[in-house]
N, C-alpha and C. Protein backbone atom coordinates (compact mmCIF):
# COMPACT_ATOMS: atom_id res chain seq x y z
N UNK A 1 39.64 222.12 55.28
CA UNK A 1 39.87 221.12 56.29
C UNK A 1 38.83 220.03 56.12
N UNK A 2 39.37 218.78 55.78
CA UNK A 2 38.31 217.93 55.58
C UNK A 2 38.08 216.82 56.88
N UNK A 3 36.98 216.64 56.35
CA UNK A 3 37.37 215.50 57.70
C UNK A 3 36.43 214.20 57.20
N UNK A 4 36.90 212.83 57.79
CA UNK A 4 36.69 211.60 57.09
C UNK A 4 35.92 211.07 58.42
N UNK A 5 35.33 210.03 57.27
CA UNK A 5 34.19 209.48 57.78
C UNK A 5 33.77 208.90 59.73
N UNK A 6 35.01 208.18 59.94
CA UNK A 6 35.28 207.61 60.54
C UNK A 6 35.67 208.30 62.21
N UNK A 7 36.05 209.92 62.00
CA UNK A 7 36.41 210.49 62.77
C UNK A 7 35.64 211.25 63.63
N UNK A 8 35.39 211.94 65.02
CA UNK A 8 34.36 212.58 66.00
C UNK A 8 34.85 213.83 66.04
N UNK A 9 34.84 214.64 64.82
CA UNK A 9 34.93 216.11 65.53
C UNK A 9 33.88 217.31 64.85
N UNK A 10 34.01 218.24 64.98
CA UNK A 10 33.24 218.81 64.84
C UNK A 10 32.78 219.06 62.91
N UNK A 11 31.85 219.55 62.73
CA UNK A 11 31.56 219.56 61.23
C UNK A 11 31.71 220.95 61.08
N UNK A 12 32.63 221.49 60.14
CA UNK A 12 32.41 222.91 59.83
C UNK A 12 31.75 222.78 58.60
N UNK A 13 30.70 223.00 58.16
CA UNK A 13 29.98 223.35 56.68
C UNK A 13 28.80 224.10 57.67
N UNK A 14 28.15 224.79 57.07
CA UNK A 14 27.24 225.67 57.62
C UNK A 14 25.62 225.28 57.19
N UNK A 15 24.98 224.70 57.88
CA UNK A 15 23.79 224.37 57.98
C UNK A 15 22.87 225.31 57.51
N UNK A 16 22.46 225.76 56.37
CA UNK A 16 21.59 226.87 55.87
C UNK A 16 20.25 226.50 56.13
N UNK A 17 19.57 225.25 56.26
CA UNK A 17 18.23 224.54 56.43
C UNK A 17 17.73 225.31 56.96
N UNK A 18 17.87 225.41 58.19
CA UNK A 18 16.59 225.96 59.61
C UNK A 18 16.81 227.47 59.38
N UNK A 19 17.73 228.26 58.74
CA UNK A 19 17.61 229.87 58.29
C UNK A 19 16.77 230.15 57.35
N UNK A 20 16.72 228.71 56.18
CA UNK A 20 15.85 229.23 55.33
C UNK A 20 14.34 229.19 55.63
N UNK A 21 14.30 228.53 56.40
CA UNK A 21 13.32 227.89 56.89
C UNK A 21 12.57 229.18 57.61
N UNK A 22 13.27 229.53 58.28
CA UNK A 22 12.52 231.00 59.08
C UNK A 22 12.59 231.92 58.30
N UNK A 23 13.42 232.23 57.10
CA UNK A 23 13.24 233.56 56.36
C UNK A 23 12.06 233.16 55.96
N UNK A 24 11.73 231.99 55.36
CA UNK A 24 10.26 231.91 54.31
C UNK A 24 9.41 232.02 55.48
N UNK A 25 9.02 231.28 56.89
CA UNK A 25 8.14 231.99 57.68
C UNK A 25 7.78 233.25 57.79
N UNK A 26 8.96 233.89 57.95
CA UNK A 26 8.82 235.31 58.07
C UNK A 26 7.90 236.13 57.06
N UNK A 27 8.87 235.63 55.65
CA UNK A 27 8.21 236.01 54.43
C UNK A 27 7.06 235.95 54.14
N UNK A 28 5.96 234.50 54.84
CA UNK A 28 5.09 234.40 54.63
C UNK A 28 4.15 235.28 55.62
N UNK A 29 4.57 235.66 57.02
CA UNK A 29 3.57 236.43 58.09
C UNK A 29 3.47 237.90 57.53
N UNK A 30 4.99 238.42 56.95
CA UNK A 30 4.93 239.78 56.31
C UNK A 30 3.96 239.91 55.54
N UNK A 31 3.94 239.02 54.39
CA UNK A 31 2.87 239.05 53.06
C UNK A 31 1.16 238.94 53.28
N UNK A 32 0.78 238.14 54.38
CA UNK A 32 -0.13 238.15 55.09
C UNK A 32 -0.73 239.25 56.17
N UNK A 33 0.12 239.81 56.58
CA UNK A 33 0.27 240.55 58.06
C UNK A 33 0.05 242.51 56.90
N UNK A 34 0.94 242.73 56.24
CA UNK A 34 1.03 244.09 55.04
C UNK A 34 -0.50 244.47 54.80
N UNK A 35 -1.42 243.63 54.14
CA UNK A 35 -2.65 244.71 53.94
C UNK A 35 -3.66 245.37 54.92
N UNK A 36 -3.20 244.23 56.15
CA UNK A 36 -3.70 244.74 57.41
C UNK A 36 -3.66 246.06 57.94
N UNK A 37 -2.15 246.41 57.49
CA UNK A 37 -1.70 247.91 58.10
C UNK A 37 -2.16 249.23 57.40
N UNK A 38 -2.75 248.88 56.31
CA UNK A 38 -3.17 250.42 55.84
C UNK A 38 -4.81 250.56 57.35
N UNK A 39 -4.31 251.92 57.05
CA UNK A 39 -5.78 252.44 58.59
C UNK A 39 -6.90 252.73 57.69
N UNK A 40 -6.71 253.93 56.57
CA UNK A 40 -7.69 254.50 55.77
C UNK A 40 -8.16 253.81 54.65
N UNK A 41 -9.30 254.11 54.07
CA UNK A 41 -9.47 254.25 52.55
C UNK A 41 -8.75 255.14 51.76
N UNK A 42 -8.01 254.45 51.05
CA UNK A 42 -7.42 255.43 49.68
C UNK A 42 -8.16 256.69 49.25
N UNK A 43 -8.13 257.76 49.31
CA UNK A 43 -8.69 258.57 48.49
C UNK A 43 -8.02 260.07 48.01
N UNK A 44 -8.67 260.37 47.14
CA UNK A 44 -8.08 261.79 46.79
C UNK A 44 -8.75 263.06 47.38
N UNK A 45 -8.39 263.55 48.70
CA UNK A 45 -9.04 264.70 48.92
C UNK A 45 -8.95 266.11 48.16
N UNK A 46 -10.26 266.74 48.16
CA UNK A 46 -10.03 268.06 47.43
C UNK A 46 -9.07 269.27 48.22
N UNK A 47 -8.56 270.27 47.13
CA UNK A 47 -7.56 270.67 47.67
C UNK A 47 -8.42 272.38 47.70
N UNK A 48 -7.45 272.99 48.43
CA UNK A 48 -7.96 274.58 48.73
C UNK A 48 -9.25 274.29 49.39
N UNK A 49 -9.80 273.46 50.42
CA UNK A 49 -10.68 273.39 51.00
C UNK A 49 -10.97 274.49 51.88
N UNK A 50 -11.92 275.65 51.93
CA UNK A 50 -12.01 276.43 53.15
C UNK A 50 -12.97 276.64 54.09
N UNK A 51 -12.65 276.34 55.47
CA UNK A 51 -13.61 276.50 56.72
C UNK A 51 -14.62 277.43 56.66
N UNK A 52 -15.47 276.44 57.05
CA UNK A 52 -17.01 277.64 57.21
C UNK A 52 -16.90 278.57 58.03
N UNK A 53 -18.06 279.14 58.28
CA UNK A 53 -17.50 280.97 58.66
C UNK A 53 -17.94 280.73 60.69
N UNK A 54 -16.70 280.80 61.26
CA UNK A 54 -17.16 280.55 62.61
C UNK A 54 -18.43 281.68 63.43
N UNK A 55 -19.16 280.51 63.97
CA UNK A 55 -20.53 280.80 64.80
C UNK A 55 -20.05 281.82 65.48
N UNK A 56 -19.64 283.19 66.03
CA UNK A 56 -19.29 283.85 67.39
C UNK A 56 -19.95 283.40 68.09
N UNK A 57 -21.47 282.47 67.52
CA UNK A 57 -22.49 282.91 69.40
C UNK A 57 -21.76 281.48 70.31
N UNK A 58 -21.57 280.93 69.46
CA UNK A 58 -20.82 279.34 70.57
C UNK A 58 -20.54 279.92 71.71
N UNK A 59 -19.55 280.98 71.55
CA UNK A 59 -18.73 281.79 72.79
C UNK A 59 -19.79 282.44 73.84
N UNK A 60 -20.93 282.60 73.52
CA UNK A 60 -21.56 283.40 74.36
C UNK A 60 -22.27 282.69 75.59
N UNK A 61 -21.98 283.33 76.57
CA UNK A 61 -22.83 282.99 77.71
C UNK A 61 -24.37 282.35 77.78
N UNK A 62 -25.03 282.66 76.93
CA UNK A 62 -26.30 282.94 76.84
C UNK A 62 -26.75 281.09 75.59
N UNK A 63 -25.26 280.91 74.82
CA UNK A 63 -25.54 280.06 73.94
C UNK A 63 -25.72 278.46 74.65
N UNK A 64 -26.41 277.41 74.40
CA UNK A 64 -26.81 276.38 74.26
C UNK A 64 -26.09 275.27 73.55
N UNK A 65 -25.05 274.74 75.01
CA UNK A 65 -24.05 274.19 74.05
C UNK A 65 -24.28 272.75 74.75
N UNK A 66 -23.85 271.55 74.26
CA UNK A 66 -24.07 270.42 74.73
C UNK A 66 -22.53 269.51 74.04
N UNK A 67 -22.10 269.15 75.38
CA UNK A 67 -20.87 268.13 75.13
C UNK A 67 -21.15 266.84 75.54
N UNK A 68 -20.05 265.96 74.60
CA UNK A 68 -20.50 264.74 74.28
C UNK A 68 -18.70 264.06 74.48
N UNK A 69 -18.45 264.26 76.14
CA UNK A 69 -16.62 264.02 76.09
C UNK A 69 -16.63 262.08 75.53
N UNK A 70 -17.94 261.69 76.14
CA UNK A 70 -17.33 260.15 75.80
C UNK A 70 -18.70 259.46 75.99
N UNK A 71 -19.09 258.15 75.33
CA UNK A 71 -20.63 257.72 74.84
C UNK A 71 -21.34 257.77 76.12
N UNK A 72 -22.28 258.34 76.25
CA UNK A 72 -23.45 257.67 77.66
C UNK A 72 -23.16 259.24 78.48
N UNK A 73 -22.20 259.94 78.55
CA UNK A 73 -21.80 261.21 79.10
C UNK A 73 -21.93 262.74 78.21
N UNK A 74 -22.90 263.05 79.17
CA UNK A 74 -23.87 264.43 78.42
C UNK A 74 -23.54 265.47 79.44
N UNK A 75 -23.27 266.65 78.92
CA UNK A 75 -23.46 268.09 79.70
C UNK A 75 -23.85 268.77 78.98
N UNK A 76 -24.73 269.69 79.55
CA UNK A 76 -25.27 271.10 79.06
C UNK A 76 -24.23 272.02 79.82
N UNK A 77 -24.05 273.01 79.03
CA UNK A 77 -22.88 274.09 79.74
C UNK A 77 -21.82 273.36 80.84
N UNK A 78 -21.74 272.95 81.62
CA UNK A 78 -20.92 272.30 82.90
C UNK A 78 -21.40 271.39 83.31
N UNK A 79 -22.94 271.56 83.40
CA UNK A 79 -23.64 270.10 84.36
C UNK A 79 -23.84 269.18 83.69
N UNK A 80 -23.17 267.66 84.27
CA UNK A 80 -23.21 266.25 83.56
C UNK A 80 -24.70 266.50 83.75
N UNK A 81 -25.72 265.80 83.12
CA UNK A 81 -26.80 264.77 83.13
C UNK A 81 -27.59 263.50 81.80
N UNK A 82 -28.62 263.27 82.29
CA UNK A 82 -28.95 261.42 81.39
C UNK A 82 -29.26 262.89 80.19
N UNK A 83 -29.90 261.51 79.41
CA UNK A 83 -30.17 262.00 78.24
C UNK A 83 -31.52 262.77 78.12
N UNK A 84 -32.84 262.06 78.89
CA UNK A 84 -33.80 262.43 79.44
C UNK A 84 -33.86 264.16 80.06
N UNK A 85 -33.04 263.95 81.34
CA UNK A 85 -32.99 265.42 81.73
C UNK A 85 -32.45 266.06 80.72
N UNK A 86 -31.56 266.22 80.00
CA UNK A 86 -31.04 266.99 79.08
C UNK A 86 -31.85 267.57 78.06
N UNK A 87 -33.03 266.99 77.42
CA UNK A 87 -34.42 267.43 76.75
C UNK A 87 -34.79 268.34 77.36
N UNK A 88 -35.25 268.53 78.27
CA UNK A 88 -36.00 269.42 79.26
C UNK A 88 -35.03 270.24 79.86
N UNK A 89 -33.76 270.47 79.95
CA UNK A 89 -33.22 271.44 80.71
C UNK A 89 -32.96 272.37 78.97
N UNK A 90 -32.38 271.65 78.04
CA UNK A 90 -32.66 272.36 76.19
C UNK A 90 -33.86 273.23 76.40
N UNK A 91 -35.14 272.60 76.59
CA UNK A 91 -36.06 273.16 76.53
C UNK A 91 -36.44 274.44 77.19
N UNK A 92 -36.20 274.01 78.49
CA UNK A 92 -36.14 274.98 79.47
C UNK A 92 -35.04 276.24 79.04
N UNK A 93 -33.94 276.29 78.34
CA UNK A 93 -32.89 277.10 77.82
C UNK A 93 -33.19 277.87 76.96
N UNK A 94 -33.99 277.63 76.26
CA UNK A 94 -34.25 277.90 74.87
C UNK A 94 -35.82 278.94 74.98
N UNK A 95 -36.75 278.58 76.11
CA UNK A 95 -38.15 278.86 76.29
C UNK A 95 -38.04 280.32 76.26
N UNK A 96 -36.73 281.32 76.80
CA UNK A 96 -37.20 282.73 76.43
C UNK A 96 -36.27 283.49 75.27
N UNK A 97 -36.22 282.32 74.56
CA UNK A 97 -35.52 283.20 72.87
C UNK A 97 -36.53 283.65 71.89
N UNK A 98 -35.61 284.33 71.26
CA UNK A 98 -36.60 284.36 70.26
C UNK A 98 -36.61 283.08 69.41
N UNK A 99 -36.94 282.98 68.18
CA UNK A 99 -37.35 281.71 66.85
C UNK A 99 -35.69 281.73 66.69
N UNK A 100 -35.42 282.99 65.94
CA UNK A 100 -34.18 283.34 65.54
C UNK A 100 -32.72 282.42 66.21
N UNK A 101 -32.66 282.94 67.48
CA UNK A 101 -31.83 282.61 68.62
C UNK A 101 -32.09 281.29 68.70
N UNK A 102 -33.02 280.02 68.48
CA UNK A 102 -32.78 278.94 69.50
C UNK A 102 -32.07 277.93 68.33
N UNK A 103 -30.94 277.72 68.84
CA UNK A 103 -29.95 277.21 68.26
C UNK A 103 -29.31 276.34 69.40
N UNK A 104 -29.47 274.95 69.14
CA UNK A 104 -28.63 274.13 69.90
C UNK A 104 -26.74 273.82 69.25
N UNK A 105 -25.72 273.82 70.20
CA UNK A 105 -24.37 273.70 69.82
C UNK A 105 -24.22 272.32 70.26
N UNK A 106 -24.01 271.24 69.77
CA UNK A 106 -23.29 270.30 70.18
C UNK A 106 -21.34 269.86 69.83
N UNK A 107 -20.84 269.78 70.67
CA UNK A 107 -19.17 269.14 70.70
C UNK A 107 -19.48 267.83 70.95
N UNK A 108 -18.31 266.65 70.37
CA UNK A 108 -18.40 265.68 70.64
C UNK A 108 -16.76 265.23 70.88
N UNK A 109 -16.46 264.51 71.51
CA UNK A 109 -15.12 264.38 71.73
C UNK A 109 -14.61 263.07 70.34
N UNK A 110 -13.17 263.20 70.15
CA UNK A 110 -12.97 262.12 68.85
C UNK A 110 -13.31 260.74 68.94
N UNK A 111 -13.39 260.17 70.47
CA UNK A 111 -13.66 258.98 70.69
C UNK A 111 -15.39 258.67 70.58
N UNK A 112 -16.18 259.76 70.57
CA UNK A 112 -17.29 259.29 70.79
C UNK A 112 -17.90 258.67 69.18
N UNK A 113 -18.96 257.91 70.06
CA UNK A 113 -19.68 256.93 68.28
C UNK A 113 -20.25 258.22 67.75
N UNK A 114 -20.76 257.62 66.63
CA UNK A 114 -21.40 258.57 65.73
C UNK A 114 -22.72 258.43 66.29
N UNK A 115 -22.91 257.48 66.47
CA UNK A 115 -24.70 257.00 67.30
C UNK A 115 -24.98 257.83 68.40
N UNK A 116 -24.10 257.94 68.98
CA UNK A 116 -24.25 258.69 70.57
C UNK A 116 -25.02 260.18 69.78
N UNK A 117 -24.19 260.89 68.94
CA UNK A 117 -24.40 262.07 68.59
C UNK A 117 -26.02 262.25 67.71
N UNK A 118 -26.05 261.19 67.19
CA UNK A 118 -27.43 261.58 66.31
C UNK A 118 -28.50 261.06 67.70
N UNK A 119 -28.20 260.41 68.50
CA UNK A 119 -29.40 260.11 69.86
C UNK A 119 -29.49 261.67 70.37
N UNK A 120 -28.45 262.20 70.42
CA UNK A 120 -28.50 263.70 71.01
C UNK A 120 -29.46 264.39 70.03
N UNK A 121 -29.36 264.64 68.73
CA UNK A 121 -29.62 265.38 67.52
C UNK A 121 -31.09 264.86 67.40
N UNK A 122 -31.55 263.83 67.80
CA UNK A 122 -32.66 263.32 67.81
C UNK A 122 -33.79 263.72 68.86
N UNK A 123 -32.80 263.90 70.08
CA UNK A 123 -33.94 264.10 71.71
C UNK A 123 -33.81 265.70 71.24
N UNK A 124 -33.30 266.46 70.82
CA UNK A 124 -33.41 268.07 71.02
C UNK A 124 -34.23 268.12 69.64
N UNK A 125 -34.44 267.09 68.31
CA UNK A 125 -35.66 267.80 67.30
C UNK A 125 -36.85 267.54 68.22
N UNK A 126 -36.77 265.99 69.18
CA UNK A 126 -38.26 265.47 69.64
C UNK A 126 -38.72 267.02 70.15
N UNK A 127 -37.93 268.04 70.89
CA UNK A 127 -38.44 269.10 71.24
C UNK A 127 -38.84 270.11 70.33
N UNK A 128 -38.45 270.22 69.43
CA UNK A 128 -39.23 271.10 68.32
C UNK A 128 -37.94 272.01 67.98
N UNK A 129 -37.07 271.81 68.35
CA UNK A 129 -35.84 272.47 67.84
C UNK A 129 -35.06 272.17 66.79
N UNK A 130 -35.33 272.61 65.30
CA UNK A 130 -34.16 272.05 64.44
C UNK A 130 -32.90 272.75 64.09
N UNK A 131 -32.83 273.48 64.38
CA UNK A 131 -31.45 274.54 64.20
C UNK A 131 -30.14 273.90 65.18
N UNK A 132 -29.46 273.03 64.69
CA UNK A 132 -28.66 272.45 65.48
C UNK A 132 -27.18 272.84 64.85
N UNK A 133 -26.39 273.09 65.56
CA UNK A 133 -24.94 273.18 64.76
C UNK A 133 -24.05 272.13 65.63
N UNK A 134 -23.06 271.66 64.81
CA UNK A 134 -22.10 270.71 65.01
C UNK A 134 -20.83 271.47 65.22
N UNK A 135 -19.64 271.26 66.14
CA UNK A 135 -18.99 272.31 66.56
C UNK A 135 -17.84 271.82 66.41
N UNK A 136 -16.96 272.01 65.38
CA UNK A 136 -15.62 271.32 65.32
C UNK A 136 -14.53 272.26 65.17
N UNK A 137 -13.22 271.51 65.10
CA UNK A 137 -11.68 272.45 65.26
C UNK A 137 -11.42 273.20 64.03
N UNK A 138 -11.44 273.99 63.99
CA UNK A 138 -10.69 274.75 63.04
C UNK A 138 -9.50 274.37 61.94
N UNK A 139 -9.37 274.29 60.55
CA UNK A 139 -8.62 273.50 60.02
C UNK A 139 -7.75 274.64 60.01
N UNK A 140 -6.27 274.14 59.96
CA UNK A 140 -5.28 274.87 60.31
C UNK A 140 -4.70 275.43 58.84
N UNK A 141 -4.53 276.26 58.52
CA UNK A 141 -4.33 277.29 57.30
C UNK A 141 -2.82 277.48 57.32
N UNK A 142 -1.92 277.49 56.28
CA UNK A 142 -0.49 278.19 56.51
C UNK A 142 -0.66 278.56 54.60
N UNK A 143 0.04 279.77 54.61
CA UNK A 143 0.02 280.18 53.43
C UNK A 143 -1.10 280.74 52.72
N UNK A 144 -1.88 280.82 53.14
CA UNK A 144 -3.29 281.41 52.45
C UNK A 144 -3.92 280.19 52.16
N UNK A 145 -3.48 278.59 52.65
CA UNK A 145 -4.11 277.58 51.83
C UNK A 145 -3.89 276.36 52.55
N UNK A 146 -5.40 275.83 52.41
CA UNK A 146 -5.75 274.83 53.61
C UNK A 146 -4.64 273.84 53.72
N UNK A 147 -4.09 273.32 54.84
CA UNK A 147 -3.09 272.47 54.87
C UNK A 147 -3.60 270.73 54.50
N UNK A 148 -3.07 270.81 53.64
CA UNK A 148 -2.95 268.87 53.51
C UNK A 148 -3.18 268.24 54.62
N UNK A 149 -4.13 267.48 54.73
CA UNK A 149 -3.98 266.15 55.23
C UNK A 149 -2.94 265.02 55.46
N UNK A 150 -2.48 264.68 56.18
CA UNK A 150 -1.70 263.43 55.93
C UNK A 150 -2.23 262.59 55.78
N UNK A 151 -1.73 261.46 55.12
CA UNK A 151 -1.95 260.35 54.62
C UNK A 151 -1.31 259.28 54.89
């Protein structure tokens, strides 16, 4: 259907301009926007990795455990306190062990900094305590053999 110069109706041919126009935008935010999305560093983890041999004493009544649910927030066994009191109540915990026994446990929750944790690891050596253990989840095993990571 053609239509001449002279006449007012509508144009059927299909205007491709302003489509191409946004595919290449697009094209260009994708190509820009893509290296952003990787989270990790590339790497090759080792395989058959196996968990160290769990502490029993964590579990015990008697053990010296210190949580770290989120930065600036400290408990010994149940009771929140600063960082300050927390030296001295360690201390106080620890005063009728033997050498053997004084072993501080710290947990840290996934959100907390890494800083928060070595300020902790730091106020319990100022006390003369270096036997510190770090207290994490259990890697989950199927088959006789450590499970992959995702990636």
């Amino acid at each position: 259907m053609g239509m001449t110069a002279g006449s007012s109706g509508l144009q059927s041919e299909i205007n491709v301009t302003p489509m191409v126009d946004v595919m290449l935008v697009l094209l260009i935010i994708f190509m820009v926007v893509t290296p952003f999305l990787q989270k990790d560093v590339q790497l090759t983890l080792p395989r058959d990795m196996k968990n160290a041999e769990e502490d029993t004493a964590i579990n015990a009544d008697s053990s010296v455990v210190i949580s770290i649910p989120e930065d600036g927030k400290y408990y010994l066994s149940k009771k929140q306190m600063g960082l300050d009191e927390l030296k001295g109540q360690v201390e106080k915990a620890l005063a009728n062990k033997k050498e053997d026994e004084k072993i501080v446990y710290i947990k840290s929750g996934v959100q907390v900094s890494y800083g928060e944790v070595v300020n902790v690891i730091n106020a319990v050596r100022e006390k003369g305590i270096d036997r510190i253990g770090l207290v994490a989840d259990k890697k989950k095993v199927a088959d006789g053999k450590a499970a992959a990571p995702a990636t």
